[in-house]
Protein backbone atom coordinates (compact mmCIF):
# COMPACT_ATOMS: atom_id res chain seq x y z
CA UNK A 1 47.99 -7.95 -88.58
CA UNK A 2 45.54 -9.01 -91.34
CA UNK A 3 41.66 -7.50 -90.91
CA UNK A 4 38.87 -7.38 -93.17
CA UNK A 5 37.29 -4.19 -94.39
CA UNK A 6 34.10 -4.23 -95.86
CA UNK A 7 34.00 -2.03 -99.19
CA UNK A 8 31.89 -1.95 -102.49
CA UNK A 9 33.25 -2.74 -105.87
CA UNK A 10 31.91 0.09 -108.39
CA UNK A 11 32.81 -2.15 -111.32
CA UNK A 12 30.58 -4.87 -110.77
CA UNK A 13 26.95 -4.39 -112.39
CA UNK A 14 24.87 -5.49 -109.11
CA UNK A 15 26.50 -3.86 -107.19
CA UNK A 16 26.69 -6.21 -104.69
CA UNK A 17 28.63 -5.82 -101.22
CA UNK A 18 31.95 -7.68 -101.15
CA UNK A 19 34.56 -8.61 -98.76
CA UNK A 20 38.63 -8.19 -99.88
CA UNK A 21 41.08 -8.39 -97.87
CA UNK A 22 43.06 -5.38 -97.09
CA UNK A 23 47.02 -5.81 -97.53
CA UNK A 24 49.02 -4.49 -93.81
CA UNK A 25 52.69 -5.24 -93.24
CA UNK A 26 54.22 -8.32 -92.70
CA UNK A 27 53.79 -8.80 -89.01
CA UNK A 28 56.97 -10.32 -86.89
CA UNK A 29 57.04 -13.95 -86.29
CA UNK A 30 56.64 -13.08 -82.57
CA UNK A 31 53.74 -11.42 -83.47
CA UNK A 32 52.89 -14.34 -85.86
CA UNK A 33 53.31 -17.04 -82.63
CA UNK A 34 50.93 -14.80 -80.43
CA UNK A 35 48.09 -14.38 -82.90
CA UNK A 36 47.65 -18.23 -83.78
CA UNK A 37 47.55 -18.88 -79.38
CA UNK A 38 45.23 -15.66 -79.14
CA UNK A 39 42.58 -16.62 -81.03
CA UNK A 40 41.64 -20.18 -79.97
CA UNK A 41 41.97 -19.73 -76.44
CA UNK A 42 39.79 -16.69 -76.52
CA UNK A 43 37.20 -19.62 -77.79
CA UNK A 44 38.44 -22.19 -75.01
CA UNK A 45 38.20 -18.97 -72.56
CA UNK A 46 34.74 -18.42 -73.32
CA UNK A 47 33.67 -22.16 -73.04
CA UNK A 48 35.78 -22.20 -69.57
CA UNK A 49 34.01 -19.11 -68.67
CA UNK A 50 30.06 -20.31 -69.72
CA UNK A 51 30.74 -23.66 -67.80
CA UNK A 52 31.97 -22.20 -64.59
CA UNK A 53 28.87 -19.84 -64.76
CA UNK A 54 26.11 -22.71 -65.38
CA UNK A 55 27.93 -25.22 -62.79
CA UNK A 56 27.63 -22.39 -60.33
CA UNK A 57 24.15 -21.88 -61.03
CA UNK A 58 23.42 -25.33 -60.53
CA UNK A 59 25.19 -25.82 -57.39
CA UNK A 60 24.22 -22.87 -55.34
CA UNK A 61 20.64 -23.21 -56.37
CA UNK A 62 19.78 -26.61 -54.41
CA UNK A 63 22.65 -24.97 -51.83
CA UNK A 64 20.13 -21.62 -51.35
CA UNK A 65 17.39 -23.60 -51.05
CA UNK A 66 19.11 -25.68 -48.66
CA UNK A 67 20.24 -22.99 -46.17
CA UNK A 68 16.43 -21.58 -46.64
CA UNK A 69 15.07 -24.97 -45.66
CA UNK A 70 18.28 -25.34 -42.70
CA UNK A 71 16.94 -21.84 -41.47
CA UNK A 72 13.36 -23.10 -40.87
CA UNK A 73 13.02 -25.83 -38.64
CA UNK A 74 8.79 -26.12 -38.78
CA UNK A 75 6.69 -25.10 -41.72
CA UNK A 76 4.07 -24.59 -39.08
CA UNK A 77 4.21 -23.39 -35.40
CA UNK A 78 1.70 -26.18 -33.63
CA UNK A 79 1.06 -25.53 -30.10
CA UNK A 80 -0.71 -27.28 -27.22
CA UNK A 81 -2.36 -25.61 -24.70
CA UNK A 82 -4.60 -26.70 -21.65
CA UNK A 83 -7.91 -25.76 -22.62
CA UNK A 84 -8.73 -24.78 -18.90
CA UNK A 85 -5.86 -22.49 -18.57
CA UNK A 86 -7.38 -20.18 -21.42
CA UNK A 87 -9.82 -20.46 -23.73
CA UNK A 88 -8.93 -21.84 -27.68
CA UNK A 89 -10.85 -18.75 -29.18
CA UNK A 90 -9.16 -16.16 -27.37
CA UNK A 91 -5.60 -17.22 -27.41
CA UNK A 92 -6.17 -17.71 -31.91
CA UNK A 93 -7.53 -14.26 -31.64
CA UNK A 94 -4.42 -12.86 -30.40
CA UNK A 95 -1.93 -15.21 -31.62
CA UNK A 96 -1.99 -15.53 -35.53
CA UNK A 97 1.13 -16.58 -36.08
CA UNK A 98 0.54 -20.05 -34.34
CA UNK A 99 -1.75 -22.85 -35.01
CA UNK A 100 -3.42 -24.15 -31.67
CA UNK A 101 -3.99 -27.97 -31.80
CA UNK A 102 -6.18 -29.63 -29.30
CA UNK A 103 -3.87 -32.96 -29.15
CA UNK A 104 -0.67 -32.66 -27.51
CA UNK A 105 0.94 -35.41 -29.69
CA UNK A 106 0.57 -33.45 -32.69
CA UNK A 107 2.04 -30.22 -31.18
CA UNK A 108 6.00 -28.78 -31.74
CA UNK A 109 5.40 -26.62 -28.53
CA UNK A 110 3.87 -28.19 -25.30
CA UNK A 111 2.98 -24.72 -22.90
CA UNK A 112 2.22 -25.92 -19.41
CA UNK A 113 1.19 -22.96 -16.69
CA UNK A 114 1.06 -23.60 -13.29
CA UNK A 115 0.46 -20.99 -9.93
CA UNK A 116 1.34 -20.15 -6.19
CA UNK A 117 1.20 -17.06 -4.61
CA UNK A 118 3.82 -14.69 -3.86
CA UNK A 119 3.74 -11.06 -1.88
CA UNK A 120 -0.53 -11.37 -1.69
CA UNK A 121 -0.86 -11.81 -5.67
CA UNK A 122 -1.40 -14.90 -8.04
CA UNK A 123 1.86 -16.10 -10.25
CA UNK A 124 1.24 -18.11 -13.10
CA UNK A 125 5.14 -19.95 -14.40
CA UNK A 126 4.82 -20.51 -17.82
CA UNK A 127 6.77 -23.11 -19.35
CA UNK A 128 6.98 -23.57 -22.94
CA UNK A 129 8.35 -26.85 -23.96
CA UNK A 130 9.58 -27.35 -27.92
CA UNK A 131 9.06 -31.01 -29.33
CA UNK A 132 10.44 -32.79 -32.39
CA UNK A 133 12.49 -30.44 -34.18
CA UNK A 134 11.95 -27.71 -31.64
CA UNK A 135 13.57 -30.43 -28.91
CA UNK A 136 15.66 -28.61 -26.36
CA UNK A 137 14.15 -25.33 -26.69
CA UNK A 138 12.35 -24.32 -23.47
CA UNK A 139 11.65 -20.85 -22.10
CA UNK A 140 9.85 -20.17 -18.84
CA UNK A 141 8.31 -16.77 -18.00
CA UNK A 142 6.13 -15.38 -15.43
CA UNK A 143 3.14 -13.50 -14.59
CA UNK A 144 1.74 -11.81 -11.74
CA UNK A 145 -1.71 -10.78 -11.11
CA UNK A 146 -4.41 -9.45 -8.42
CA UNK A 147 -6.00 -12.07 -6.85
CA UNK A 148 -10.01 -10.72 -7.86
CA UNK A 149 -8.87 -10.08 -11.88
CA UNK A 150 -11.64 -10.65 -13.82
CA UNK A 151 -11.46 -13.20 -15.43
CA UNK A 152 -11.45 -12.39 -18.89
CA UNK A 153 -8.46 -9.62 -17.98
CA UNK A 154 -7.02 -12.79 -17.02
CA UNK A 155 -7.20 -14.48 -20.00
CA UNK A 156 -5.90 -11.64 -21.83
CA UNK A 157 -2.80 -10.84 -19.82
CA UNK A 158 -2.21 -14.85 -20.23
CA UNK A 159 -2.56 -15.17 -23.61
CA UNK A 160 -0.59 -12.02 -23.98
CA UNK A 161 2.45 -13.52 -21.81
CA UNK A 162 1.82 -16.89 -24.23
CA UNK A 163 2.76 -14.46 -26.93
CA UNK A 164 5.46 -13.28 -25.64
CA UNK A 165 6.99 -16.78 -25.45
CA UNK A 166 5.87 -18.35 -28.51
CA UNK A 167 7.71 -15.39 -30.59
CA UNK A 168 11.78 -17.38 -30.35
CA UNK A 169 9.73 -20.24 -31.63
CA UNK A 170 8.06 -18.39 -34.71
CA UNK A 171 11.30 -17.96 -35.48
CA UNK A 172 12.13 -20.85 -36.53
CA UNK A 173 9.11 -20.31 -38.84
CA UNK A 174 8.49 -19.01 -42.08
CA UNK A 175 6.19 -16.30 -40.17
CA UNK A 176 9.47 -14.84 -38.95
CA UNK A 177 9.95 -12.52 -42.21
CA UNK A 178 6.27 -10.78 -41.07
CA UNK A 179 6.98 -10.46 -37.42
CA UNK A 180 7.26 -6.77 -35.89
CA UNK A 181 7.74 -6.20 -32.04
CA UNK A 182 6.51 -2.85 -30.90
CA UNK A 183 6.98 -1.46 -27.50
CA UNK A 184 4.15 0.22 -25.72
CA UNK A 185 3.72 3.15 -23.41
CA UNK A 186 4.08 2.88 -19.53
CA UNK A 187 1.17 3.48 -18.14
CA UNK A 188 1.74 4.20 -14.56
CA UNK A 189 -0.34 1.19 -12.31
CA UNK A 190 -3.20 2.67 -10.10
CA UNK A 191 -4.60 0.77 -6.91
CA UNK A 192 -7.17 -1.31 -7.46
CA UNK A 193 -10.61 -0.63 -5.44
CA UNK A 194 -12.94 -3.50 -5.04
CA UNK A 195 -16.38 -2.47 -3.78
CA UNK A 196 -17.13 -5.96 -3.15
CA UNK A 197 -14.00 -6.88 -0.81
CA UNK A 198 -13.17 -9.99 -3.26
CA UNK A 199 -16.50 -11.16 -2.34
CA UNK A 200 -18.63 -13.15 -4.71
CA UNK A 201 -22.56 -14.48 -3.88
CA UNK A 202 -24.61 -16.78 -5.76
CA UNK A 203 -28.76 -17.41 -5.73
CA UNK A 204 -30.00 -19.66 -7.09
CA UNK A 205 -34.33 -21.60 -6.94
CA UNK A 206 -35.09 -24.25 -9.55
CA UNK A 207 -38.77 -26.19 -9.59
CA UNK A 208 -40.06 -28.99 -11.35
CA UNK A 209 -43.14 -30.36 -11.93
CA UNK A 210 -44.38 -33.70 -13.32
CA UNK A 211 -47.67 -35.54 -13.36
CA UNK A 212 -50.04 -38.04 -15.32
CA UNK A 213 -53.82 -38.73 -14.66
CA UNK A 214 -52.64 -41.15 -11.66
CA UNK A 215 -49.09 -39.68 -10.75
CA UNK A 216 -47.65 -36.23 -10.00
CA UNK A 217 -44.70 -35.36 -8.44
CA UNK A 218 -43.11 -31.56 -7.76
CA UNK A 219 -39.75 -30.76 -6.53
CA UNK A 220 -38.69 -27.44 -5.43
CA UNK A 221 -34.63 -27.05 -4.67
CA UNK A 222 -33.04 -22.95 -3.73
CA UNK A 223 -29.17 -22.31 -2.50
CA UNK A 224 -27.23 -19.54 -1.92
CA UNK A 225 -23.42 -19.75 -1.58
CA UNK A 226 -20.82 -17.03 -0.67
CA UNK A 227 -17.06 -17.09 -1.96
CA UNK A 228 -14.17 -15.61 -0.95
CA UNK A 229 -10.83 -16.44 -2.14
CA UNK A 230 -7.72 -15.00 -1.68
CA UNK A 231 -3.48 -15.75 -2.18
CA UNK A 232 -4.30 -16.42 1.57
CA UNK A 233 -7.59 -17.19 2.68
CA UNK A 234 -10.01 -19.16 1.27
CA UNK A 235 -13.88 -18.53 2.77
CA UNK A 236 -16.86 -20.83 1.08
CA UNK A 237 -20.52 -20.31 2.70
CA UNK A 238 -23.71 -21.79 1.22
CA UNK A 239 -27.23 -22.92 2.24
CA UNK A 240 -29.52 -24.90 0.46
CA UNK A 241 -32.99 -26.56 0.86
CA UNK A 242 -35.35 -29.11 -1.33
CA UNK A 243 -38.42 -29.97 -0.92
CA UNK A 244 -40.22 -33.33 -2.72
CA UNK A 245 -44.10 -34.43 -2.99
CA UNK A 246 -45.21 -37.48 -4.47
CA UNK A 247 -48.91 -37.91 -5.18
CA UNK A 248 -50.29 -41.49 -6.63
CA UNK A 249 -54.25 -42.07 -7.34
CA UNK A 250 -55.16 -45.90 -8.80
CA UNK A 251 -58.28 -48.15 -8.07
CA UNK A 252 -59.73 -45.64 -5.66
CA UNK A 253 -56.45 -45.63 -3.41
CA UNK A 254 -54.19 -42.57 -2.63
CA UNK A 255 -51.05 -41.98 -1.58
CA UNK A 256 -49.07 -39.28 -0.67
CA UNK A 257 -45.25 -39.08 0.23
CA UNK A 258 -42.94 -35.97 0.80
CA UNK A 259 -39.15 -35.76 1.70
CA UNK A 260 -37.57 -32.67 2.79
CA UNK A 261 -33.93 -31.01 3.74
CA UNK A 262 -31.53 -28.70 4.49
CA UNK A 263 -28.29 -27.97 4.95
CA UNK A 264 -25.44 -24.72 6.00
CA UNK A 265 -21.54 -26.02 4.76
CA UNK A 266 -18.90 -23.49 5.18
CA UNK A 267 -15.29 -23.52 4.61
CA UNK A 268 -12.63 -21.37 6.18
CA UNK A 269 -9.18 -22.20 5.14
CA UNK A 270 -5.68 -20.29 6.18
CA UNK A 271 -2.29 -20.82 3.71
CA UNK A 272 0.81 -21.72 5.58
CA UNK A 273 2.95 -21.68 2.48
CA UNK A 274 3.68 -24.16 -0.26
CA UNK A 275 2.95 -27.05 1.63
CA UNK A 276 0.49 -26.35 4.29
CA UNK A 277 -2.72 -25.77 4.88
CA UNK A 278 -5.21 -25.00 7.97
CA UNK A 279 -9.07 -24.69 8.52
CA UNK A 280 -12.24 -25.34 9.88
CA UNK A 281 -15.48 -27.18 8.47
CA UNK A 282 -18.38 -26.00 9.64
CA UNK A 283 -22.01 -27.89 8.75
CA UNK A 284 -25.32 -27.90 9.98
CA UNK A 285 -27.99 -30.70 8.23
CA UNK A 286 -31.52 -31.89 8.70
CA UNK A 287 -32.88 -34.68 6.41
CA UNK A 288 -35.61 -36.43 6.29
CA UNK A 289 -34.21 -39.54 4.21
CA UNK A 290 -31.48 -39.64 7.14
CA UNK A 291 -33.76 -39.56 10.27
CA UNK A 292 -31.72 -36.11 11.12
CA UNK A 293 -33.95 -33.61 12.69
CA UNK A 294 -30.83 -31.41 12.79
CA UNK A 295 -27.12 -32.31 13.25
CA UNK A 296 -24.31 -29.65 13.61
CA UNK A 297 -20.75 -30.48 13.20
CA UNK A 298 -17.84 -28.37 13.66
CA UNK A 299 -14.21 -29.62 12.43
CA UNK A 300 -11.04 -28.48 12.63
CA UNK A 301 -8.56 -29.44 9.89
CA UNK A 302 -5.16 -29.57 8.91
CA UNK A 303 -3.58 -30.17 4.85
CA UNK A 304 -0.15 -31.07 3.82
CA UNK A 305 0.28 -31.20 -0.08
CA UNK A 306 3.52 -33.56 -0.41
CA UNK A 307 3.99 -31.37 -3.63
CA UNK A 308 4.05 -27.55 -3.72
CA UNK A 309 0.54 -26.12 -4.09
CA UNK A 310 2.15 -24.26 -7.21
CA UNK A 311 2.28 -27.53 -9.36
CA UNK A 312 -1.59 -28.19 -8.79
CA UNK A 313 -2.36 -28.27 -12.06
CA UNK A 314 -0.44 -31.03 -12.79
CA UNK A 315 0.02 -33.09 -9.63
CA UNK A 316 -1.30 -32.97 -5.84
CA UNK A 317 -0.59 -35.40 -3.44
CA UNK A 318 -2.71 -34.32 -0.04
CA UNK A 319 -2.88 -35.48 3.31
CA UNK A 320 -6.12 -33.83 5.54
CA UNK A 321 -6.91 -34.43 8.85
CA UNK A 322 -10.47 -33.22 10.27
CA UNK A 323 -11.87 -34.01 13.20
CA UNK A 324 -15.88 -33.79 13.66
CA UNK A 325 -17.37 -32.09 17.30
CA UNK A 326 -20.86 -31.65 17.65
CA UNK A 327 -24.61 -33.16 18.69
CA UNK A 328 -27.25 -34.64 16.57
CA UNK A 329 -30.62 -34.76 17.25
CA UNK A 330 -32.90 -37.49 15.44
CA UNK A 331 -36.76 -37.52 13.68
CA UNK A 332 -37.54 -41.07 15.17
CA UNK A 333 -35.54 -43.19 17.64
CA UNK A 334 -32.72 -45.02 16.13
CA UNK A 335 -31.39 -48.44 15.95
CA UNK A 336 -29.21 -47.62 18.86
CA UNK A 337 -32.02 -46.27 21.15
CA UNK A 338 -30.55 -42.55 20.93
CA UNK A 339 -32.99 -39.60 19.83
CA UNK A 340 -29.91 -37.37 20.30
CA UNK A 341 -26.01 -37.51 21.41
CA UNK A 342 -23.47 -35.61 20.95
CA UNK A 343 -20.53 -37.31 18.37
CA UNK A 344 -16.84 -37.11 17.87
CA UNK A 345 -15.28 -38.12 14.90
CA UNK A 346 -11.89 -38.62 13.07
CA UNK A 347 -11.26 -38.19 9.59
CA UNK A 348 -7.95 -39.07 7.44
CA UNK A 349 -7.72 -38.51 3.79
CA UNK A 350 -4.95 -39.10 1.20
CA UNK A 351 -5.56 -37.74 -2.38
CA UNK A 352 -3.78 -38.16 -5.13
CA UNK A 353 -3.90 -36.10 -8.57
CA UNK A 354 -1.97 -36.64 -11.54
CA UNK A 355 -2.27 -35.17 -15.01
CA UNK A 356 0.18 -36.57 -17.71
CA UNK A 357 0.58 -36.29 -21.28
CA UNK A 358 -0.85 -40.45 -21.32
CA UNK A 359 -3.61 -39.50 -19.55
CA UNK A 360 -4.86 -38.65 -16.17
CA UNK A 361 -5.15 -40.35 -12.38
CA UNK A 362 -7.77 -39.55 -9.60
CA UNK A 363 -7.58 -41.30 -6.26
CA UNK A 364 -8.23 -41.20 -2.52
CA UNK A 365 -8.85 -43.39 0.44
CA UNK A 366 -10.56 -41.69 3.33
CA UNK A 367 -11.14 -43.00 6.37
CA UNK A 368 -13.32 -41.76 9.79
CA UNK A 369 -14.47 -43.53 12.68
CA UNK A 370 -16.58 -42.55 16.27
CA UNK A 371 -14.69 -41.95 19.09
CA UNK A 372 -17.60 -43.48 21.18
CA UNK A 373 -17.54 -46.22 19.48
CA UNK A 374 -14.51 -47.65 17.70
CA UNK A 375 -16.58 -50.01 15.30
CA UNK A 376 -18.67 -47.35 13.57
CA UNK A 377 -16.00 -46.45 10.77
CA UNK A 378 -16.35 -46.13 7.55
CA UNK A 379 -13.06 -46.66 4.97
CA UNK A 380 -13.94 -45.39 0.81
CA UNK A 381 -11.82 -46.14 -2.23
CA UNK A 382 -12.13 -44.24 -5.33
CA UNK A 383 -10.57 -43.82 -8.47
CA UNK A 384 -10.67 -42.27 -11.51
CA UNK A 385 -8.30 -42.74 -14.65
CA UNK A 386 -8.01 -42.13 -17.99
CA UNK A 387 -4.89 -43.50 -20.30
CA UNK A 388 -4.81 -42.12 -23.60
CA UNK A 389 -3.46 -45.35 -25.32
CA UNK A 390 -2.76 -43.62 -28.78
CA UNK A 391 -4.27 -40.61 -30.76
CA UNK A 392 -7.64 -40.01 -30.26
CA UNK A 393 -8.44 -43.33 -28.07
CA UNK A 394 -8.58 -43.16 -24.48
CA UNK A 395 -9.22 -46.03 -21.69
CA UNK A 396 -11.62 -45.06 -18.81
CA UNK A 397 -11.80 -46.35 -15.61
CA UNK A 398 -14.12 -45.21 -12.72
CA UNK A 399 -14.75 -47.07 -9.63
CA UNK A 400 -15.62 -46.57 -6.09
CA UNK A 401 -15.76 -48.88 -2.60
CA UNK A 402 -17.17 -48.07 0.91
CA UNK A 403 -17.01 -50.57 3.87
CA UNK A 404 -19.69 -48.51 6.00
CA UNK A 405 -20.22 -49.49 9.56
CA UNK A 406 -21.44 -45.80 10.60
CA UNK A 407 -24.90 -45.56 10.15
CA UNK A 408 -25.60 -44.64 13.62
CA UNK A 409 -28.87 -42.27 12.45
CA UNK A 410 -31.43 -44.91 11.09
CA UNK A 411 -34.93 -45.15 12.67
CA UNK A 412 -35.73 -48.26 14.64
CA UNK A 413 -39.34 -48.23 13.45
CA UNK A 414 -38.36 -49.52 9.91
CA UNK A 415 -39.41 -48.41 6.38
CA UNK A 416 -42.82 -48.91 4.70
CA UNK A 417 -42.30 -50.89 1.16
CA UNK A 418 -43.59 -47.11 -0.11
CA UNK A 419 -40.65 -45.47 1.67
CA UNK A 420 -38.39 -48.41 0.48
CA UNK A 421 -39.34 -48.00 -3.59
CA UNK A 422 -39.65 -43.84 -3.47
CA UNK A 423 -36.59 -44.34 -1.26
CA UNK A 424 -37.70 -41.60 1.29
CA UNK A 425 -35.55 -43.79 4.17
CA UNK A 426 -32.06 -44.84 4.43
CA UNK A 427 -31.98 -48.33 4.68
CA UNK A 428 -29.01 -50.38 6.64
CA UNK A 429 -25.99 -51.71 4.56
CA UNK A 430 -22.91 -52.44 5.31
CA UNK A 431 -21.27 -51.00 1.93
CA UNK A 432 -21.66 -49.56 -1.00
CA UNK A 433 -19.96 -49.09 -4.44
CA UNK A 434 -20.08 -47.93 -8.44
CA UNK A 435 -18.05 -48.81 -11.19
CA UNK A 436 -17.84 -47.90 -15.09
CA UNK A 437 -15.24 -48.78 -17.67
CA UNK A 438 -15.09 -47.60 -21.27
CA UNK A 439 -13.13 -46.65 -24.30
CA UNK A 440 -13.36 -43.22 -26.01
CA UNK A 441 -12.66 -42.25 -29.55
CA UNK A 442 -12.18 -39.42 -31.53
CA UNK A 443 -11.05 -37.87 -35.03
CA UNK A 444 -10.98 -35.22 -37.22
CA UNK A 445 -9.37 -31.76 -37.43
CA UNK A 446 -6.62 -31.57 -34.58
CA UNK A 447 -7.07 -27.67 -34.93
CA UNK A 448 -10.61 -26.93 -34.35
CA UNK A 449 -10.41 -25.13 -31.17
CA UNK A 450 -13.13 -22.72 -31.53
CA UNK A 451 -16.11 -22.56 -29.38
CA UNK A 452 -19.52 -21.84 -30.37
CA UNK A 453 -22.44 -22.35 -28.50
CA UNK A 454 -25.21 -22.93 -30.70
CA UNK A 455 -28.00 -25.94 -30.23
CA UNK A 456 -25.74 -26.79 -27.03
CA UNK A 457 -22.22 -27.79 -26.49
CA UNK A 458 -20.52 -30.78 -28.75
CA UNK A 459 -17.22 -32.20 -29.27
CA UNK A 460 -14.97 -31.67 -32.46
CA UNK A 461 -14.60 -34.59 -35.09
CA UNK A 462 -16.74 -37.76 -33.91
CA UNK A 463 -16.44 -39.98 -30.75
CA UNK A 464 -17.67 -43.52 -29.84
CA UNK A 465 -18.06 -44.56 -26.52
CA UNK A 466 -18.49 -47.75 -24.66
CA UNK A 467 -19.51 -48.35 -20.95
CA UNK A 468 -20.46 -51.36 -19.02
């Protein structure tokens, strides 16, 4: 085998470094065949060998990037939740990882919550629903509370449970890498003591005063109300009274007007299960725009919800039956010759509630008559929807019909053209009604959630509206 060796020739005057060869034995021609394949295929080895390397750099690259992008459905977790089931601020406080959006069409994960009541305490089911890429992907959890948790524990302990099942989702995320679950102490439950027997009271007075050289007027309105509510009975008291004075001076002529009333509601309502309801109205009223010197009215009721009383929050469909027992006793003599009598009355009610992702429905027909006298009824319509017809623009419909034939109270003596424009008397008609219809529209940020009180309460983005 031939090599070269450098060495330096002492004979040459600059000494300058030169290559000679270096005589070795003849090598065999076997040897001879393998050293002229050797050496160019070591070169075609090494090409082979770069161009494998580069083509697999090229290929598994996109390929990485590919599984990366396969392994991550959403750049973004975007999640929809019912503003009246818990607060914006509260659940972005304690749930970084997700972005809450305040249009459900823009949303990957829909959360609906809904309640009933189970062994004497509140359960919330939780459904979370994925969307888009996150189709298919539904979880459903639970919580259980004490009926009288306050209500920002409640938020908490929902927003916490919210948590809990937004974390598979996240997954999905790029937030997944930064996740960390952490398991807390037990801490053993104690009983819960409430002072105030799940009772809650109210008191309220409000006054107002306006007047001009020739004009004054004052208004003084008070009520207090009493609540109790419970997995399984539901107790609403309240009394209220207002008071109204009218004063008017011009061209040496004064008049005076005043209208007063009162009134005692209360509510006491028994749960038969999912489906069932009983109770008893109670109210007691004197008016002085009614010709009612005071009227008391006790009525017995029964509820059936055609869905279960769990799914409230999006859908009722309720049936009530009342039926009104008690005297009246009137100011001034009525139309009817009566200055008291003692009524009967039926009432039937059908209400439906529906709250969709297009928008929302509001309805009921309720209908009562006198057993006395079958042609003092009275029949109402009303209705209430909204259709959201695409992002941000809503449709708004509100109307309302009564065919009265009940107004069995009015005075026979009439109403001064003063009572008729300061409307201190009810006047006779035989119906009544209201109507609106508009369009609503609003942009801007889908994730401005957070509420701040300051110079009063506003919308996010900007919103036109249109009624007739």
């Amino acid at each position: 085998m031939i090599t070269r060796k450098t060495i330096r020739d002492k004979k040459s005057d600059n000494k300058s470094l030169v290559l000679k060869p270096i005589n070795r034995p003849q090598a065999s021609s076997s040897n001879k065949i393998f050293r002229d394949f050797l050496l160019p295929s070591s070169k075609v080895f090494t090409f082979v060998f770069m161009s494998i390397l580069i083509l697999t750099t090229l290929i598994l690259t996109p390929t990485q990037a590919q599984e990366n992008q396969g392994k991550y459905l959403v750049e973004k977790l975007l999640v929809y939740v019912d503003p009246s089931i818990c607060p914006a601020e509260i659940l972005e406080k304690n749930i970084p990882f997700a972005t809450f959006v305040s249009d459900p069409s823009e949303a990957n994960v829909i959360v609906e919550v809904s309640q009933a009541v189970k062994d004497r305490q509140v359960c919330y089911q939780i459904k979370f629903r994925g969307k888009n890429q996150l189709s298919g992907k539904d979880y459903l959890s639970e919580l259980n509370v004490l009926p009288n948790l306050d209500l920002d524990q409640l938020h908490t302990e929902l927003a916490r449970v919210i948590k809990l099942g937004l974390v598979p989702y996240a997954g999905w995320t790029p937030e997944a890498g930064r996740l960390k679950i952490r398991l807390e102490q037990d801490v053993k439950p104690t009983a819960v003591v409430d002072p105030w027997n799940f009772w809650v009271f109210s008191l309220s007075a409000n006054s107002f005063l306006n007047g001009e050289k020739s004009y004054s007027f004052n208004n003084i309105y008070g009520n207090f109300s009493a609540n109790r509510v419970t997995p399984d009975w539901k107790i609403r008291l309240s009394v209220g009274g207002s008071y109204s004075r009218n004063v008017f001076n011009y061209e040496g002529l004064s008049y005076k007007s005043t209208s007063s009333g009162g009134s005692f509601r209360a509510l006491i309502a028994k749960s038969l299960g999912e489906h069932w309801s009983i109770g008893t109205f109670i109210n007691l009223t004197s008016s002085t725009y009614q010709n009612i010197k005071i009227s008391g009215m006790v009525s017995p009721a029964v509820e059936y919800n055609f869905f279960p009383y769990s799914e409230s929050t999006k859908r009722q469909l309720r049936l009530t039956y009342s039926l009104d027992v008690g005297p009246a006793y009137y100011r001034e003599e009525t139309i009817f010759n009566k200055t008291r009598e003692f009524l009967v009355r039926n009432n039937l009610s059908i209400a439906l509630e529906l709250k969709r992702k297009w928008g929302t429905i509001s309805s009921s027909i309720e209908g009562s008559h006198y057993y006395h006298d079958f042609s003092k009824y009275r029949i109402e319509f009303n209705n209430d929807i909204s259709v959201r017809l695409f992002r941000g623009f809503s449709f708004n419909v509100y109307g309302g019909y009564a065919r009265i034939r009940d107004l069995i109270s009015i005075a026979r003596a009439g109403a001064s053209w003063e009572d008729v424009l300061l409307m201190r008397k009810q006047l006779a008609t035989s119906y009544d009604y209201y109507f609106s219809v508009g369009i609503s529209y609003s942009w801007g940020s889908i994730f401005s959630n957070v509420v701040n009180p300051r110079f009063g309460s506003g919308s996010s983005g900007f919103s036109i509206g249109i009624n007739h």
